[in-house]
N, C-alpha and C. Protein backbone atom coordinates (compact mmCIF):
# COMPACT_ATOMS: atom_id res chain seq x y z
N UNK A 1 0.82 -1.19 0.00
CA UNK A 1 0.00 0.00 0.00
C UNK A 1 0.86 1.25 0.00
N UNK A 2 2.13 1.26 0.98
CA UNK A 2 2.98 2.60 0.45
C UNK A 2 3.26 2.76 -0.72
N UNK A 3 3.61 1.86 -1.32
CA UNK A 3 4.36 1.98 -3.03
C UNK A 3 2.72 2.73 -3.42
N UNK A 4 1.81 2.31 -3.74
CA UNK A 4 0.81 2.73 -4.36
C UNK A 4 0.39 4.54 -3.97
N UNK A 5 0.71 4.71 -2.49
CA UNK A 5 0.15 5.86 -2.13
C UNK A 5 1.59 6.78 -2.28
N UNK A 6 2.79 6.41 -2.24
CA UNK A 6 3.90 7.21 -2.60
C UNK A 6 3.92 7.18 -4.26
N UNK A 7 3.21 6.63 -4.86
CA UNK A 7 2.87 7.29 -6.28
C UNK A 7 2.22 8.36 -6.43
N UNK A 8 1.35 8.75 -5.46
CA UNK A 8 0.52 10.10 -5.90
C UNK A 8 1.37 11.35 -5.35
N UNK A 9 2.35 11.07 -4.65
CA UNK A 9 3.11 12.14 -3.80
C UNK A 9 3.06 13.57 -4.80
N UNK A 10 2.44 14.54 -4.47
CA UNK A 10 3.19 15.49 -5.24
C UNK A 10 1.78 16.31 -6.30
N UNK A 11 0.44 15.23 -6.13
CA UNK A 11 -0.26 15.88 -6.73
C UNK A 11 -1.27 16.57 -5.88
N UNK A 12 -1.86 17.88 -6.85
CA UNK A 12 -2.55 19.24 -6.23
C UNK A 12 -3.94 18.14 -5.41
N UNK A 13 -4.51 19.01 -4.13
CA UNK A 13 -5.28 18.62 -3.77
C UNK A 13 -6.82 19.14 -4.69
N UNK A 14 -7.65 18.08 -4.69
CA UNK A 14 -9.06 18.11 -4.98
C UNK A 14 -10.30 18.44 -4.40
N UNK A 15 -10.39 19.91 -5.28
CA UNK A 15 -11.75 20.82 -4.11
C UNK A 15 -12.66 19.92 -4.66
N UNK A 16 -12.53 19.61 -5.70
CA UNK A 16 -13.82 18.76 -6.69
C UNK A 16 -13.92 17.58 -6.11
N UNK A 17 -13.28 16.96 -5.04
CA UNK A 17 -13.68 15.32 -4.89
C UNK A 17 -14.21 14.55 -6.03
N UNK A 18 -13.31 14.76 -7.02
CA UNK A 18 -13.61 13.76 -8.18
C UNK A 18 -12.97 12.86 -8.12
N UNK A 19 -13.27 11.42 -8.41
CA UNK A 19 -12.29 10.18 -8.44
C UNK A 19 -11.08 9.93 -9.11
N UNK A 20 -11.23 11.13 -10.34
CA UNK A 20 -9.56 10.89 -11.46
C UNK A 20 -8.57 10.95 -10.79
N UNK A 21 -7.46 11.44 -11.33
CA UNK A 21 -6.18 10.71 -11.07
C UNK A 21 -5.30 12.35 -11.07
N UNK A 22 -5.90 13.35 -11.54
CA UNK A 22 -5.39 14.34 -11.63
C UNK A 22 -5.11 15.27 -10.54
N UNK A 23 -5.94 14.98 -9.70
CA UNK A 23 -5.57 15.75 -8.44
C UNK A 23 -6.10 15.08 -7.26
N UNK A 24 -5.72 14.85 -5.67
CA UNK A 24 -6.34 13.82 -5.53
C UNK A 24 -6.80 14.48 -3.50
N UNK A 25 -7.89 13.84 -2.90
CA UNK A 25 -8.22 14.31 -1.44
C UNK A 25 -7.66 13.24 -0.80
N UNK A 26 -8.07 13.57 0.67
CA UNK A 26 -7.22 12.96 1.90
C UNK A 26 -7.92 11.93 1.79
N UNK A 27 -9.27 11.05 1.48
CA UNK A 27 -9.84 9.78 1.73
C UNK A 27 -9.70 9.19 0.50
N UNK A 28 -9.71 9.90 -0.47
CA UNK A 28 -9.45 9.05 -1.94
C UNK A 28 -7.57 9.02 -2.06
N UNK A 29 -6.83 9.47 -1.21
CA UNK A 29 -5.43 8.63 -1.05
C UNK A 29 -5.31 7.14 -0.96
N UNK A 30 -5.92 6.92 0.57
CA UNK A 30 -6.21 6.00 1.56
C UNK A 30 -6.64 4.59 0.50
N UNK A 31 -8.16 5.23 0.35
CA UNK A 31 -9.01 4.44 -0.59
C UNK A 31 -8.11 4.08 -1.84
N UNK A 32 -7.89 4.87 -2.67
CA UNK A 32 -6.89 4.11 -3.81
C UNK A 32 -5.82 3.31 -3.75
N UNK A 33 -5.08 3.97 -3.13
CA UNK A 33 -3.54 3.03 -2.25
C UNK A 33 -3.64 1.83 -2.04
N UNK A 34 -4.50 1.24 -0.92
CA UNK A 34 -5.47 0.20 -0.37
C UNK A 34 -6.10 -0.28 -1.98
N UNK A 35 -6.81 -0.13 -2.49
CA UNK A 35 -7.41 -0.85 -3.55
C UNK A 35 -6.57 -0.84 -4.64
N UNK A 36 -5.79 -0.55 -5.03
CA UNK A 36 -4.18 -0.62 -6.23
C UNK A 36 -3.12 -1.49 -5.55
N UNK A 37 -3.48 -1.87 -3.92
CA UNK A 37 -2.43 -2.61 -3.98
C UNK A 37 -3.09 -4.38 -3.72
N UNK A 38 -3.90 -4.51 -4.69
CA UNK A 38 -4.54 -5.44 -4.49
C UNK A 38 -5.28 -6.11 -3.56
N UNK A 39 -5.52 -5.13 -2.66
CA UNK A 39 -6.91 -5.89 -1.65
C UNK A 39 -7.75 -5.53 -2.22
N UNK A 40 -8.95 -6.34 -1.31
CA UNK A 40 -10.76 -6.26 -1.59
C UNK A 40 -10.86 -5.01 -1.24
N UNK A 41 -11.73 -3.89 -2.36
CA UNK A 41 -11.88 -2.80 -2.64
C UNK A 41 -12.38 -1.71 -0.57
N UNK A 42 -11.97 -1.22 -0.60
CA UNK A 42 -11.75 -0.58 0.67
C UNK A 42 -13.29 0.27 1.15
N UNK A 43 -13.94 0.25 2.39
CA UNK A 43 -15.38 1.06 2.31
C UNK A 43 -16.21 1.07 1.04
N UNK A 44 -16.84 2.37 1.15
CA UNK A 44 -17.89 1.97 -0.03
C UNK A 44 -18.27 3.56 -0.44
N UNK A 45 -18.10 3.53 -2.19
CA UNK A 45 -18.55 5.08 -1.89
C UNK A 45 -19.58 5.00 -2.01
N UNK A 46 -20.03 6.97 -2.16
CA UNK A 46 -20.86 7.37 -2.16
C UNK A 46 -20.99 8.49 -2.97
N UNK A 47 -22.36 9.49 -2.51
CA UNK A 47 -22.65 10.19 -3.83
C UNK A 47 -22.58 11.66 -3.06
N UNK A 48 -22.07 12.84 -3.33
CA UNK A 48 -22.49 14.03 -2.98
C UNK A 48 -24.13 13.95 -2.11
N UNK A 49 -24.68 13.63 -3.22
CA UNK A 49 -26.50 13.65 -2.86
C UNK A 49 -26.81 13.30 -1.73
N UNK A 50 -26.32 12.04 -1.39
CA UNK A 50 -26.28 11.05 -0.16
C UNK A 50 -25.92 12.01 1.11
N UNK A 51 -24.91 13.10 0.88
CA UNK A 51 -24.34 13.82 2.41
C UNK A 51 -25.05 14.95 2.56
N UNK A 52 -24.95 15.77 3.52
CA UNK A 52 -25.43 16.67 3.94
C UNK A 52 -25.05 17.90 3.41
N UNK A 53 -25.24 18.24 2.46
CA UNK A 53 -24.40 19.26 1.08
C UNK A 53 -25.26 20.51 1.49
N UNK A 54 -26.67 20.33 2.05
CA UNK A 54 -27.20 21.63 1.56
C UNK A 54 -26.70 22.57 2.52
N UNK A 55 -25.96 22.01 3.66
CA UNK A 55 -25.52 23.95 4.55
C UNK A 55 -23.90 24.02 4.08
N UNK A 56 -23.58 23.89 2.97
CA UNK A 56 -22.26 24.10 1.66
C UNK A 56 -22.70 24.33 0.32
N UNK A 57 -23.83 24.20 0.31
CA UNK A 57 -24.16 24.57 -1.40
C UNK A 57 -23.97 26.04 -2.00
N UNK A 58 -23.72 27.28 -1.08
CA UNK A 58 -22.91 28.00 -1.81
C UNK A 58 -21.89 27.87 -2.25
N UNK A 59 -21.02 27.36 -1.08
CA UNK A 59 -19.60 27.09 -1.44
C UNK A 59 -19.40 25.70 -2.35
N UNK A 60 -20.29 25.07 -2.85
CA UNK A 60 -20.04 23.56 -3.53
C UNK A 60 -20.15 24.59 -5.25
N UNK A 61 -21.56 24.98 -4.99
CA UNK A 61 -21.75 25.90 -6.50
C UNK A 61 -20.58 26.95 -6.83
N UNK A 62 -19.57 27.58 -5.91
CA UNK A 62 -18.50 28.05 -6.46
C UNK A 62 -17.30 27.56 -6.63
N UNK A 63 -17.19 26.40 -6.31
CA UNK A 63 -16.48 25.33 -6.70
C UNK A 63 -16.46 24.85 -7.93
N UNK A 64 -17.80 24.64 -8.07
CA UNK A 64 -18.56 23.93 -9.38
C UNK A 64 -19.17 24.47 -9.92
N UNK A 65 -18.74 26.22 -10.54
CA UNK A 65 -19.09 26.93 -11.46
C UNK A 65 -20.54 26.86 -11.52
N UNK A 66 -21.27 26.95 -10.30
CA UNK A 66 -22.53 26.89 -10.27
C UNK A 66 -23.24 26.01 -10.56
N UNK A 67 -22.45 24.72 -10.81
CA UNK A 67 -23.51 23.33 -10.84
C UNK A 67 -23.28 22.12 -9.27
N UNK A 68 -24.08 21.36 -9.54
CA UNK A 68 -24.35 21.26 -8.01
C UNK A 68 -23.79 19.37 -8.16
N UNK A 69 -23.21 18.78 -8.39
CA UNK A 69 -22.92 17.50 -8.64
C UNK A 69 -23.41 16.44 -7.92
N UNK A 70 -24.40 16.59 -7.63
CA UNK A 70 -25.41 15.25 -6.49
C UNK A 70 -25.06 14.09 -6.80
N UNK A 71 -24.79 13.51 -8.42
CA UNK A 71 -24.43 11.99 -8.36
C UNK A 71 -22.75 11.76 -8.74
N UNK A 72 -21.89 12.70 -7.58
CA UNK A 72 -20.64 12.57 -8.14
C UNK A 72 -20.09 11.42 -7.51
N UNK A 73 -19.82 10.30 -7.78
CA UNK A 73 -18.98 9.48 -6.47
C UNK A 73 -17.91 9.64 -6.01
N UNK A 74 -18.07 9.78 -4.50
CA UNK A 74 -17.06 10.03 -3.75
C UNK A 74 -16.86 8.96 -2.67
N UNK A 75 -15.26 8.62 -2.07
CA UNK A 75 -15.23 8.22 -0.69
C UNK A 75 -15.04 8.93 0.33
N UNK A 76 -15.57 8.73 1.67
CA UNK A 76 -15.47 9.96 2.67
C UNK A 76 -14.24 9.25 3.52
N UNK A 77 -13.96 10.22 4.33
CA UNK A 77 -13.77 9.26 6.00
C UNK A 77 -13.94 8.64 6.00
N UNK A 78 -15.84 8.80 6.46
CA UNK A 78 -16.59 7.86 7.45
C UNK A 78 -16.86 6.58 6.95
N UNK A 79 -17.07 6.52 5.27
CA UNK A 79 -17.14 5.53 4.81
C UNK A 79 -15.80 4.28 4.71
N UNK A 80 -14.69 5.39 4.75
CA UNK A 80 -13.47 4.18 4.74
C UNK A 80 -13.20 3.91 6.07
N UNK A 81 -13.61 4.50 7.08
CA UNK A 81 -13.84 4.16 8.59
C UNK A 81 -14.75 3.03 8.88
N UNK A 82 -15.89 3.02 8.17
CA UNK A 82 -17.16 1.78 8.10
C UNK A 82 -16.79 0.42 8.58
N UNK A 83 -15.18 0.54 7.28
CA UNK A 83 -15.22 -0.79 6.60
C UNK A 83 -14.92 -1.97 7.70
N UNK A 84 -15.34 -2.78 8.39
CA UNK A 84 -15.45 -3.78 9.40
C UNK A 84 -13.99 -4.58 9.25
N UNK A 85 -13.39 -4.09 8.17
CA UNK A 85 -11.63 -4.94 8.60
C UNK A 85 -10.78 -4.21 9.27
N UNK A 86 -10.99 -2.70 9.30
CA UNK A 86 -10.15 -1.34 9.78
C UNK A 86 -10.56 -1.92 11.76
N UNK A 87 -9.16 -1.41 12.40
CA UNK A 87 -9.57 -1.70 13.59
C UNK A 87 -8.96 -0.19 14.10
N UNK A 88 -9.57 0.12 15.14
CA UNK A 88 -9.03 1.73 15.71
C UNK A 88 -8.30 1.29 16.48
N UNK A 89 -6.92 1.95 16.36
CA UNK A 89 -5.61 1.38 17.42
C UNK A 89 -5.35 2.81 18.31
N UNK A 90 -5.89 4.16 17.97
CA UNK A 90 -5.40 5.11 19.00
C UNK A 90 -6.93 5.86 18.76
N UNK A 91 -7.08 6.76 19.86
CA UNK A 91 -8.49 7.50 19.64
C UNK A 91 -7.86 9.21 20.60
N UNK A 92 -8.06 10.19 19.95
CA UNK A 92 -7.28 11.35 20.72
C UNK A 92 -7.97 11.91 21.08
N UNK A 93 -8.12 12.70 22.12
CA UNK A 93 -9.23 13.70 22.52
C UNK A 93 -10.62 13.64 22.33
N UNK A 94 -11.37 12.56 21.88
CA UNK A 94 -12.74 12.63 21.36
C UNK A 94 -13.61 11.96 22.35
């Protein structure tokens, strides 16, 4: 899984949470790394639509040139947190 996630080293982060390859967020690291290095595909995504978008939908529409992407798939956190093989080994302040 390092080899896979020290391949992306170096690329711009993604306001768009799009899945390509061109720029990339902190849960779609995780998630790709983990699934490129040949395990069973990691959590489960999901869709913009699915989260709680509407107290960000100004800021999503100026992101997104004023369109609103409800069926974009994305992985979150919480979803690669879900996944029942991940075990929590430290927990800080919460």
């Amino acid at each position: 899984m390092d080899i896979e996630a020290r391949a992306m080293t170096g690329r711009p982060y993604d306001i768009h949470y799009a899945l390509d390859d061109g720029a990339i967020y902190c849960s779609e690291l995780i998630w790709k790394a983990w699934n490129r290095s040949g395990g069973t595909p990691l959590g489960s995504l999901t869709t913009l639509g699915a989260l709680d978008w509407r107290p960000h939908e100004a800021v999503i529409r100026r992101i997104e040139n004023g369109g609103l992407p409800l069926d974009r798939p994305m992985i979150t956190p919480v979803e690669v947190t879900r996944d029942p093989r991940l075990t929590e080994v430290v927990r800080h302040g919460i």
